[in-house]
Protein backbone atom coordinates (compact mmCIF):
# COMPACT_ATOMS: atom_id res chain seq x y z
CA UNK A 1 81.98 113.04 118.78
CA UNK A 2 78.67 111.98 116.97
CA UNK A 3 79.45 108.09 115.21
CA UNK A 4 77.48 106.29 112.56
CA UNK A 5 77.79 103.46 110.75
CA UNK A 6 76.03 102.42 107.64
CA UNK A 7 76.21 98.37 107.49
CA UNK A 8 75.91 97.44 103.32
CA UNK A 9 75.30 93.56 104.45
CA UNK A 10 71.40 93.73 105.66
CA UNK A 11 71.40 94.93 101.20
CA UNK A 12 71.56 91.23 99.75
CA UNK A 13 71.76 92.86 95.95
CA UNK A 14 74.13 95.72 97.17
CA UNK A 15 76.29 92.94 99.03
CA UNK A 16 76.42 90.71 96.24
CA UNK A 17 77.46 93.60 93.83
CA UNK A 18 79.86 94.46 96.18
CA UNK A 19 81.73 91.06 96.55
CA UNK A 20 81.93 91.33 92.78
CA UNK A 21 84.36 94.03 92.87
CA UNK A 22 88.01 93.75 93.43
CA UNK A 23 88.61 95.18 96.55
CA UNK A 24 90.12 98.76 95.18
CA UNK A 25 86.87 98.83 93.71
CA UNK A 26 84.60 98.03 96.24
CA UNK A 27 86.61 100.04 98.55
CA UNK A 28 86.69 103.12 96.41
CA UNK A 29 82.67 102.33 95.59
CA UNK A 30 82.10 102.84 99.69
CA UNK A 31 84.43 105.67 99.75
CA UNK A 32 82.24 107.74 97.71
CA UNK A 33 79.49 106.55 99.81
CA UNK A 34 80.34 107.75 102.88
CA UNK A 35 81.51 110.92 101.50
CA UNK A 36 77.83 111.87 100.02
CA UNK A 37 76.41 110.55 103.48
CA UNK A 38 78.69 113.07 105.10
CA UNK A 39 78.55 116.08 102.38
CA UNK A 40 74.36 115.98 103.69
CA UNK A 41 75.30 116.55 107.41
CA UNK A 42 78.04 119.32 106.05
CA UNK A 43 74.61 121.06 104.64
CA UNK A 44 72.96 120.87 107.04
CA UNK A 45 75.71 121.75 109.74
CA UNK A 46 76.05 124.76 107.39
CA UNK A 47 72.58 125.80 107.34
CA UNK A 48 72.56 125.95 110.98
CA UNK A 49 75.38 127.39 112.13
CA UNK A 50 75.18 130.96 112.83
CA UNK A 51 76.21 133.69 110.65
CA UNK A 52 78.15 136.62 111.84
CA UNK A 53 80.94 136.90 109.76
CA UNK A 54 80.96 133.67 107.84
CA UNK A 55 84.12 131.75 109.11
CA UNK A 56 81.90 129.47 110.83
CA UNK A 57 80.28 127.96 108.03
CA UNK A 58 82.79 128.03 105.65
CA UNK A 59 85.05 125.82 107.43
CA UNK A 60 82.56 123.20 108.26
CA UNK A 61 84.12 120.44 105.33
CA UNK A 62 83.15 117.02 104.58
CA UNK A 63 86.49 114.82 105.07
CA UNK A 64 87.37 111.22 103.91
CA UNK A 65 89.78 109.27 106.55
CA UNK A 66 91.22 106.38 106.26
CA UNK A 67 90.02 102.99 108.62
CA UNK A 68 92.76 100.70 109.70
CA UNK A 69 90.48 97.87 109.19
CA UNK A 70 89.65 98.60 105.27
CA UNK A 71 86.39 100.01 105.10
CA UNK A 72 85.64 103.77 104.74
CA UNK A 73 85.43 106.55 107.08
CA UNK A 74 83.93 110.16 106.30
CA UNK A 75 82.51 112.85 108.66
CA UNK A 76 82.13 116.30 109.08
CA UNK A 77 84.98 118.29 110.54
CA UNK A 78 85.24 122.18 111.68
CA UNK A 79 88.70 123.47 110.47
CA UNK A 80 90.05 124.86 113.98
CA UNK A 81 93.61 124.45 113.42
CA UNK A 82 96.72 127.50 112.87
CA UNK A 83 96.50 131.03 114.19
CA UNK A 84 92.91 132.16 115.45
CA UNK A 85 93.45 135.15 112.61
CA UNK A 86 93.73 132.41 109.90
CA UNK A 87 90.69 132.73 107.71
CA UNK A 88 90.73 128.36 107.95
CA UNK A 89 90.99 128.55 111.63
CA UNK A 90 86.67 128.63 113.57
CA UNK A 91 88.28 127.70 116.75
CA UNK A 92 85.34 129.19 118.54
CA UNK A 93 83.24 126.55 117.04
CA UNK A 94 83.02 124.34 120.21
CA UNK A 95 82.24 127.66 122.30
CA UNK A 96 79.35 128.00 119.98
CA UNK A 97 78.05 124.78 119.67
CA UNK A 98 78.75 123.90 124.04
CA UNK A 99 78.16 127.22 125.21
CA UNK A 100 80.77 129.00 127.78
CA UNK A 101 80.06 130.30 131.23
CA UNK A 102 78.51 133.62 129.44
CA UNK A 103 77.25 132.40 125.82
CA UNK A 104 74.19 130.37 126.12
CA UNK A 105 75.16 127.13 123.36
CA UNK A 106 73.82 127.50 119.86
CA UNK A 107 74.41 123.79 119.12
CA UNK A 108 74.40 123.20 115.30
CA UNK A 109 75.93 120.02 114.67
CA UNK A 110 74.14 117.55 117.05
CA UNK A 111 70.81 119.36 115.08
CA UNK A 112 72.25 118.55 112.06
CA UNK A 113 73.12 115.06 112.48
CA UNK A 114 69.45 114.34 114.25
CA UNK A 115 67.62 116.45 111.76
CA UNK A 116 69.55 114.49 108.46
CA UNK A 117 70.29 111.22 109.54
CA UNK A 118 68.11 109.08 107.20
CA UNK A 119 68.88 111.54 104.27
CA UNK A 120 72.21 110.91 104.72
CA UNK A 121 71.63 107.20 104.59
CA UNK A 122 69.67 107.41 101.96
CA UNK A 123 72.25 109.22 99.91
CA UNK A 124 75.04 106.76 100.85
CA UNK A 125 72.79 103.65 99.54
CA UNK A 126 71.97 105.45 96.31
CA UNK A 127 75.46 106.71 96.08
CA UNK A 128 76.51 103.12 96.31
CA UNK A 129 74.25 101.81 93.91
CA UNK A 130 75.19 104.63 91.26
CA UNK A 131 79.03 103.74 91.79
CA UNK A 132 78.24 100.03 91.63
CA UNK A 133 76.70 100.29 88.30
CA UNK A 134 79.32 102.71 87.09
CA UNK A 135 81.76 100.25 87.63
CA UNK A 136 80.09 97.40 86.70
CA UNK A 137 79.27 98.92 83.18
CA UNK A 138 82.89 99.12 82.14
């Protein structure tokens, strides 16, 4: 599993603006944050996986968990759950993306993360920001 984590605190104005908010707010404010940060590695994941019949890509999804110790948790997950036959079910990601005994790997997601990981940043901080002054505005 590929981890990240963005830390808000080094951002004096974004840390202040987020100690303003009631903490529904500010959690709901990094929610969204971490969900833009992860819809760019979905993208990208997308983009790069390879395309025979399309289940592959279409169940690469951008989830929101939740973090036992109140902050916010989103990622990129391959739907690989049910009956193979399932059009929700890419079980075969991992073969894909590891490689088996006779499939050389076509790795995808490691390429996306390296390939977007600043983008993604960058769309979490502006993200922020834009949610900030939403809910500041009211």
């Amino acid at each position: 599993m590929i981890g990240t984590s963005l830390d808000f605190s080094g951002l004096l104005d974004l840390s202040k603006d987020l100690e303003v908010l009631s903490k529904a707010e500010s959690r709901n404010v990094l929610r969204q944050a971490t969900r833009a940060a992860a819809v760019v590695f979905r993208d990208e994941a997308r983009s790069l996986a390879p395309e025979k019949t399309g289940k592959l890509k279409r169940n690469i999804v951008a989830i929101n968990q939740r973090s036992s110790d109140g902050g916010a948790v989103a990622g990129v997950h391959v739907r690989s759950s049910g009956k193979p036959e399932n059009r929700n079910n890419a079980f075969y990601w991992r073969f894909v993306e590891l490689g088996t005994l006779r499939m050389p790997a076509i790795p995808f997601i490691r390429p996306a993360y390296d390939a977007k990981e600043e983008d993604a940043a960058a769309a979490a901080f502006a993200k922020a920001n834009e949610a900030i002054d939403k809910v500041l505005s009211k």
